[in-house]
C-alpha atoms as a PDB file:
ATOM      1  CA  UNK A   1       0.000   0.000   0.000  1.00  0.00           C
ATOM      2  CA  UNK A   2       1.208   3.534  -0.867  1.00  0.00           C
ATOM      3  CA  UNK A   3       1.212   6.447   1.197  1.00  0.00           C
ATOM      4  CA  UNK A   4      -2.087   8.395   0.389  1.00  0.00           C
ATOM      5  CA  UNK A   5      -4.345  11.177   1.726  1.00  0.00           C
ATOM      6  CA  UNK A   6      -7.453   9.424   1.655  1.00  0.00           C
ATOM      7  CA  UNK A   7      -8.183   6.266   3.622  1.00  0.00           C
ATOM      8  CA  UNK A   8      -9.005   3.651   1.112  1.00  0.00           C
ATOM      9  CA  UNK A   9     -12.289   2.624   1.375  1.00  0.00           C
ATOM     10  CA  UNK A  10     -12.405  -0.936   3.419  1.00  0.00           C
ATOM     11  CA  UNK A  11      -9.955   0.258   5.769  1.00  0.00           C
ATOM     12  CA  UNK A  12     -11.015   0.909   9.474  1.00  0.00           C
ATOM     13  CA  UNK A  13      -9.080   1.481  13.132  1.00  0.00           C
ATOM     14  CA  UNK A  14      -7.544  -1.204  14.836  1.00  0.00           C
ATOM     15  CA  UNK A  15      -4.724   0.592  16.865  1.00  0.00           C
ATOM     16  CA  UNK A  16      -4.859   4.174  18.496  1.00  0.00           C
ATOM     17  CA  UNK A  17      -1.867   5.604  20.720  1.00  0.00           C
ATOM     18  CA  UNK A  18      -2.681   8.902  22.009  1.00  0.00           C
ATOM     19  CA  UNK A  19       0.387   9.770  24.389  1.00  0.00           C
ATOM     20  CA  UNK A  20      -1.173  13.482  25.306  1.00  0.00           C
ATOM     21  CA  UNK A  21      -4.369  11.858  26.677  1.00  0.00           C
ATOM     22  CA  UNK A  22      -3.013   8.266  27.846  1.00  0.00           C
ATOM     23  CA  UNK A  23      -1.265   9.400  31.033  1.00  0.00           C
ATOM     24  CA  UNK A  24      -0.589   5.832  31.503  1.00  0.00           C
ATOM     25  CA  UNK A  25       0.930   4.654  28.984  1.00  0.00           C
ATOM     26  CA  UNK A  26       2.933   8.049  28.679  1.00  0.00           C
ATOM     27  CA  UNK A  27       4.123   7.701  32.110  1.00  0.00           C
ATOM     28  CA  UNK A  28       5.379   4.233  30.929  1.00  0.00           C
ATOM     29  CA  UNK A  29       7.624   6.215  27.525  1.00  0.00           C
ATOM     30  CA  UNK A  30       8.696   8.509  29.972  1.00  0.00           C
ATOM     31  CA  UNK A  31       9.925   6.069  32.512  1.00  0.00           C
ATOM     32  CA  UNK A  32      11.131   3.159  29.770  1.00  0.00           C
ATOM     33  CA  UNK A  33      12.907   7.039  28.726  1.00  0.00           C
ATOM     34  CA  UNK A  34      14.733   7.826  31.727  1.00  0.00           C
ATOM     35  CA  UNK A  35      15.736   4.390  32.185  1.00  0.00           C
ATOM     36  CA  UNK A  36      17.346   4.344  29.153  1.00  0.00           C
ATOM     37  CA  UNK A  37      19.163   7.816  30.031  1.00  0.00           C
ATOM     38  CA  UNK A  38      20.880   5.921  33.263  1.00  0.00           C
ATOM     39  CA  UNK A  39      21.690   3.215  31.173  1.00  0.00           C
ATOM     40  CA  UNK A  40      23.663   4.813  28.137  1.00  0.00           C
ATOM     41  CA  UNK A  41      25.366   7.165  31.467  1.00  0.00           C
ATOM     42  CA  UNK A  42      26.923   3.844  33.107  1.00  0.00           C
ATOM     43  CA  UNK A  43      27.665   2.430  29.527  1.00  0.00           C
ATOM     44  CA  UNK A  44      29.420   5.779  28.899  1.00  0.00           C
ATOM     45  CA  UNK A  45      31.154   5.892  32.172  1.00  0.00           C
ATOM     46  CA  UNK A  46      32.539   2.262  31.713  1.00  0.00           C
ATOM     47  CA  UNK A  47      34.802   4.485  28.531  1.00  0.00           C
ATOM     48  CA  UNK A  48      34.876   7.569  29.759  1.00  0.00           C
ATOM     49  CA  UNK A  49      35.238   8.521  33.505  1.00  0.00           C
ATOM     50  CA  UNK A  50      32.787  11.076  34.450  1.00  0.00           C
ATOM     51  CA  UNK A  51      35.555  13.080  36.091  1.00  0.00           C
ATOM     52  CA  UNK A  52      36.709  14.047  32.915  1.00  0.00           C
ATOM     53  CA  UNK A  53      33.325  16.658  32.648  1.00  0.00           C
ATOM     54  CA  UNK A  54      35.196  18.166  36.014  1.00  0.00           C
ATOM     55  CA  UNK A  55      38.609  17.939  34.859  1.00  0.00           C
ATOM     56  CA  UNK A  56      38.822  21.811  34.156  1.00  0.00           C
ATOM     57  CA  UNK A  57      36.194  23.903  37.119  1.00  0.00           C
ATOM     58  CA  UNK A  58      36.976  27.032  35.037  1.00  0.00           C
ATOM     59  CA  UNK A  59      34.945  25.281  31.956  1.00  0.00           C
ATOM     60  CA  UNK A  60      32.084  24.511  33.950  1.00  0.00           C
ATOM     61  CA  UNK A  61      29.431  26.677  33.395  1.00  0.00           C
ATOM     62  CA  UNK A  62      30.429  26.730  29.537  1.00  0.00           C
ATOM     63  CA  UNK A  63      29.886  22.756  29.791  1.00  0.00           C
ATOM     64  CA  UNK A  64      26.567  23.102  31.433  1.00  0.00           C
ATOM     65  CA  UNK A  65      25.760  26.038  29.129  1.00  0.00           C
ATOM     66  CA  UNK A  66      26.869  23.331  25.890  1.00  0.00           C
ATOM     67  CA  UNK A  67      24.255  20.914  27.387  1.00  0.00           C
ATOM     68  CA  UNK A  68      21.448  23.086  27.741  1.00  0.00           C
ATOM     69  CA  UNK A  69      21.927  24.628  24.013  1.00  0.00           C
ATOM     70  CA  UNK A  70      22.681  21.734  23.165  1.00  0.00           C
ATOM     71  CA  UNK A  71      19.399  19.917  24.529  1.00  0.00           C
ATOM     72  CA  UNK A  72      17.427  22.611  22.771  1.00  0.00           C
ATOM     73  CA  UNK A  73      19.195  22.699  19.644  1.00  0.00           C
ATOM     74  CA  UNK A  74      18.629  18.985  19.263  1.00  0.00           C
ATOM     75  CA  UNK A  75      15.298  19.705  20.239  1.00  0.00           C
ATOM     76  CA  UNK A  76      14.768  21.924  16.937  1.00  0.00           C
ATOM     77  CA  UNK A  77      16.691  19.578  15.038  1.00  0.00           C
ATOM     78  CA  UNK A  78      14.837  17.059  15.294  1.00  0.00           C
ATOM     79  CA  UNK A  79      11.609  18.849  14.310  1.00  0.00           C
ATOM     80  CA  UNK A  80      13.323  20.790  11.328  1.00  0.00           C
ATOM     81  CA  UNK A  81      14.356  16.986  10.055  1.00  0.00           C
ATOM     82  CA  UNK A  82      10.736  15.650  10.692  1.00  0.00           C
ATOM     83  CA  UNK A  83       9.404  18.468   8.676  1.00  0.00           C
ATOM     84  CA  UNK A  84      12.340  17.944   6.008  1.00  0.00           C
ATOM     85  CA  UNK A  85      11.512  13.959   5.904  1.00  0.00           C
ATOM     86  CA  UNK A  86       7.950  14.799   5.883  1.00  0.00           C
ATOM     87  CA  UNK A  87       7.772  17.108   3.004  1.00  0.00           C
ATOM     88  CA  UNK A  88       9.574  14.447   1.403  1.00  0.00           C
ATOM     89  CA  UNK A  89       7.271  11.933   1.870  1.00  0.00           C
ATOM     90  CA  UNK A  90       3.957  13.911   2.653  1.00  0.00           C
ATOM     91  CA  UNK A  91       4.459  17.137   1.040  1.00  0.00           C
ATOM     92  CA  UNK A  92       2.238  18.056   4.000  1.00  0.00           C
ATOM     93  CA  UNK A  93       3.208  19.315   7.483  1.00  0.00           C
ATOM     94  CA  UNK A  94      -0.435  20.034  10.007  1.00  0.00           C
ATOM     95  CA  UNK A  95       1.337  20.033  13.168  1.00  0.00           C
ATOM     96  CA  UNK A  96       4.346  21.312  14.840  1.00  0.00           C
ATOM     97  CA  UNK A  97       4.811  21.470  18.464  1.00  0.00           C
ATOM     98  CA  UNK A  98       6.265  21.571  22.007  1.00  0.00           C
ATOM     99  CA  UNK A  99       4.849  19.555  24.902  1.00  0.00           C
ATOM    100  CA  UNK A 100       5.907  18.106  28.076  1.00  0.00           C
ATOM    101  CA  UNK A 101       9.842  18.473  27.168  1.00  0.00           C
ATOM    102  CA  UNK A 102       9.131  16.636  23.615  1.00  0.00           C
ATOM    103  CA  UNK A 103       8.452  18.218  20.293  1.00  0.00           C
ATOM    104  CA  UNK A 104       6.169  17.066  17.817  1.00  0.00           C
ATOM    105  CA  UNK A 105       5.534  16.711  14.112  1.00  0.00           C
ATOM    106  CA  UNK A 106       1.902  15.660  12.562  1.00  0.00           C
ATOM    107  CA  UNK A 107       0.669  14.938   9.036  1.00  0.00           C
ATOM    108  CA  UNK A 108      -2.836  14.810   7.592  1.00  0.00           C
ATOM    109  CA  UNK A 109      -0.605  11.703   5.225  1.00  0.00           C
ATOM    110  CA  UNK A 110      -1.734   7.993   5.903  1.00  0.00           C
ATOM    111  CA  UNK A 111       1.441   6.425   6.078  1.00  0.00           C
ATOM    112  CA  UNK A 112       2.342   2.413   4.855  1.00  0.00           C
ATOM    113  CA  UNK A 113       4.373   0.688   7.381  1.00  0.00           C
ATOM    114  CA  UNK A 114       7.816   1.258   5.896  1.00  0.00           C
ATOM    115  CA  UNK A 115       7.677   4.638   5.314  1.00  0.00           C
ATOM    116  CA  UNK A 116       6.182   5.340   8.722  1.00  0.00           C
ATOM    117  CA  UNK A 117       8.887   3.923  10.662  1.00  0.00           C
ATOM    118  CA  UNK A 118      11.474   5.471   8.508  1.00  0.00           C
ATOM    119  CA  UNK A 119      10.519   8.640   9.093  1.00  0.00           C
ATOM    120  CA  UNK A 120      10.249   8.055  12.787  1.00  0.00           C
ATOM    121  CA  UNK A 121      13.842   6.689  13.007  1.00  0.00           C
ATOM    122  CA  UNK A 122      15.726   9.051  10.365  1.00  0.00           C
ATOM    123  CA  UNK A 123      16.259  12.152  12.749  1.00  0.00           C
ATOM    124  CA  UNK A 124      16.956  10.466  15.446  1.00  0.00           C
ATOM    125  CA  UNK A 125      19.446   8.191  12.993  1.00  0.00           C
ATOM    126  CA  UNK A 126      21.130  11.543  11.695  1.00  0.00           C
ATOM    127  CA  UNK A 127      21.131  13.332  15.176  1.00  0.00           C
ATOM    128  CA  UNK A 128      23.154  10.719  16.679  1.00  0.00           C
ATOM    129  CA  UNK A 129      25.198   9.765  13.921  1.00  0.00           C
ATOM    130  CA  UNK A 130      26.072  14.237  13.664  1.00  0.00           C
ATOM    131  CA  UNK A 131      26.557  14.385  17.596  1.00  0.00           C
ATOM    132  CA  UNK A 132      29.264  11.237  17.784  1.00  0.00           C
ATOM    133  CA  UNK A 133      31.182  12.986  14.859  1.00  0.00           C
ATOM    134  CA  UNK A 134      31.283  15.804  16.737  1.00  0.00           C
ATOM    135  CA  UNK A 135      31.786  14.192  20.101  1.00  0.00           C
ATOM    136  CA  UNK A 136      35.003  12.874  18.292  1.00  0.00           C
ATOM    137  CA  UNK A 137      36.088  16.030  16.911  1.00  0.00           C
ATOM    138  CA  UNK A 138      35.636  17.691  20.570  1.00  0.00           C
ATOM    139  CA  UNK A 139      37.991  15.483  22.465  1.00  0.00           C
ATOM    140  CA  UNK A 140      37.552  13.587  25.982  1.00  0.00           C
ATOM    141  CA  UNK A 141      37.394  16.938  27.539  1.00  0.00           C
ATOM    142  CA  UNK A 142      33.572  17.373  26.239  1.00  0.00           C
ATOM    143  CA  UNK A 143      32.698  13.527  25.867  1.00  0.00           C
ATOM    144  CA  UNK A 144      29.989  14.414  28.598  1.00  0.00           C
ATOM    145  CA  UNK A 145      28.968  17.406  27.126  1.00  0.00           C
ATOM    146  CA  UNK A 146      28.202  16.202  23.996  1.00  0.00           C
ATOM    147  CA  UNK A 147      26.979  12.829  25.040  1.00  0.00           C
ATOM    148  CA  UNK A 148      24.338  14.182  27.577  1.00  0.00           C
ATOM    149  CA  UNK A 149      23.359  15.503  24.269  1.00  0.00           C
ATOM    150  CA  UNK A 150      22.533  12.565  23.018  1.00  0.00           C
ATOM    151  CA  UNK A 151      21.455  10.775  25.536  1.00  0.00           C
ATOM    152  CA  UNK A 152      18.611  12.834  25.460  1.00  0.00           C
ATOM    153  CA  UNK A 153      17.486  12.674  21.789  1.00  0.00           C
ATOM    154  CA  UNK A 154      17.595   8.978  22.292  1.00  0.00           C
ATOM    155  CA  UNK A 155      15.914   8.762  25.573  1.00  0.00           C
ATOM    156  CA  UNK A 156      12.976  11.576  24.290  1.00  0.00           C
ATOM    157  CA  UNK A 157      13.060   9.420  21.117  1.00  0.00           C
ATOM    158  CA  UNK A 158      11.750   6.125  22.930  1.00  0.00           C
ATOM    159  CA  UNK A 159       8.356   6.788  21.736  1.00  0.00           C
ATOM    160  CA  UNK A 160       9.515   6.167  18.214  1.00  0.00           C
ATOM    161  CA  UNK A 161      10.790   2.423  19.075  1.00  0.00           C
ATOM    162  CA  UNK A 162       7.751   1.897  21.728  1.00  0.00           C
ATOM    163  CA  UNK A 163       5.371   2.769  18.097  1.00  0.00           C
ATOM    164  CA  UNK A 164       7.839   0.661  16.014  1.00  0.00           C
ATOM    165  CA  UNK A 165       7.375  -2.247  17.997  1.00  0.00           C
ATOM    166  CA  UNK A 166       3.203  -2.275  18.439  1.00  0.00           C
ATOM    167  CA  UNK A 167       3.329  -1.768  14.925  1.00  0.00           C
ATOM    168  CA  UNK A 168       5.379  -4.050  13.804  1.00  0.00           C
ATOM    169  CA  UNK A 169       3.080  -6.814  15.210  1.00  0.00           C
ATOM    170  CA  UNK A 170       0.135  -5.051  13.155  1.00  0.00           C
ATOM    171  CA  UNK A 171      -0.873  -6.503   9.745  1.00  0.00           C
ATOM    172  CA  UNK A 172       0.804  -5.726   6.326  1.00  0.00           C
ATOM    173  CA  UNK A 173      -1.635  -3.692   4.798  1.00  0.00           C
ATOM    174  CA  UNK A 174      -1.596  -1.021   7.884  1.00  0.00           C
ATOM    175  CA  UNK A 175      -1.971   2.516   7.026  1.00  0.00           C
ATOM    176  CA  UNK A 176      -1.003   5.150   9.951  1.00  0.00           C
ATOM    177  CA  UNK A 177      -1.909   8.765  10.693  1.00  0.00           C
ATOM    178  CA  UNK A 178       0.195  10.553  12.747  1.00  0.00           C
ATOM    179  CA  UNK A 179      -0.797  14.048  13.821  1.00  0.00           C
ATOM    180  CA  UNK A 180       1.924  14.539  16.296  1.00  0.00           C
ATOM    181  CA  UNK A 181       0.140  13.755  19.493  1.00  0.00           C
ATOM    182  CA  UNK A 182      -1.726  10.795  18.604  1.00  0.00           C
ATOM    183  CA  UNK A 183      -1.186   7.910  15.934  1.00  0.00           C
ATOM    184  CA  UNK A 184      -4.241   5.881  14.491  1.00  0.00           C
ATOM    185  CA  UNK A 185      -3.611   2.714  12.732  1.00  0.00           C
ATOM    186  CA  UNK A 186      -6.285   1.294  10.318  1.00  0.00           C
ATOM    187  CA  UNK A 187      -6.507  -1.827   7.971  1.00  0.00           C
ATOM    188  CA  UNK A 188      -8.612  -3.346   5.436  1.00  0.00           C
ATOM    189  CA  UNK A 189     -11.336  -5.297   7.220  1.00  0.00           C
ATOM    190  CA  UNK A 190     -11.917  -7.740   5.178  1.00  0.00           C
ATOM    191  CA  UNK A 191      -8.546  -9.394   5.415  1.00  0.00           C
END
């Protein structure tokens, strides 16, 4: 099935996450999030003492300064790539936002399979691949800086994977609508 603007006739809800109005199973992103965070810190200390972000006091408020631009740069980022990936695929863009520490990008586009989780994985695919060239270029002195950094666009990413994996289980012929803060999923009913 192709990406298309109208649901093909047949074709009906099976699936619905709605992370703005499911305070449950948002808690559970958030938390499946942070765990995630403390993970990728030990990994990162087992290579990288996390004295070294110390190592200089004078630096310190520049290195907590990186982070926080940082954080927010990769914040807009990733929304500029959605909206790059999505006018690729979609030509459309209906919503762009900011909520609860997580931005958002929606299309009025019913998506196949494929293409949906592509576009949910590319930014965070480029992010990461653009902060550990420059987290090599920086030097041990901002390892922590940089990967803090990214730390947090994977951890604020998990929703992606979390919607990757319930759909994955989902039929072939799945179509998905994503308007930023909710995703329907519908197939053909008569398969």
């Amino acid at each position: 099935m192709k990406n298309t603007t109208k649901l093909p006739e047949g074709y009906e809800e099976i699936y619905k996450i709605d992370l703005k109005n499911d305070q449950k199973k948002a808690m559970f992103i958030y938390i499946i999030g942070f765990i995630i965070a403390i993970l990728m810190i030990i990994i990162g200390m087992i290579f990288v003492p996390i004295t070294t972000f110390f190592d200089y006091p004078v630096f310190l408020f520049i290195k907590f300064l990186v982070i926080i631009v940082g954080i927010i740069l990769c914040i807009v980022l990733q929304s500029l790539l959605f909206v790059i990936i999505l006018k690729c695929f979609a030509k459309t863009i209906t919503n762009i936002g900011l909520t609860n520490g997580f931005s958002y990008v929606g299309s009025d586009i019913y998506f196949n399979k494929k293409s949906y989780i592509a576009i949910g994985f590319a930014p965070m695919i480029i992010i990461i691949a653009l902060f550990l060239i420059i987290n090599v270029i920086a030097g041990i002195g901002w390892f922590w800086c940089i990967y803090i950094i990214q730390v947090y666009c994977i951890s604020s990413s998990f929703s992606h994977i979390y919607v990757t994996y319930k759909i994955s289980k989902l039929p072939k012929d799945i179509l998905i609508k994503d308007n930023g803060l909710s995703m329907t999923v519908y197939s053909n009913t008569h398969n």
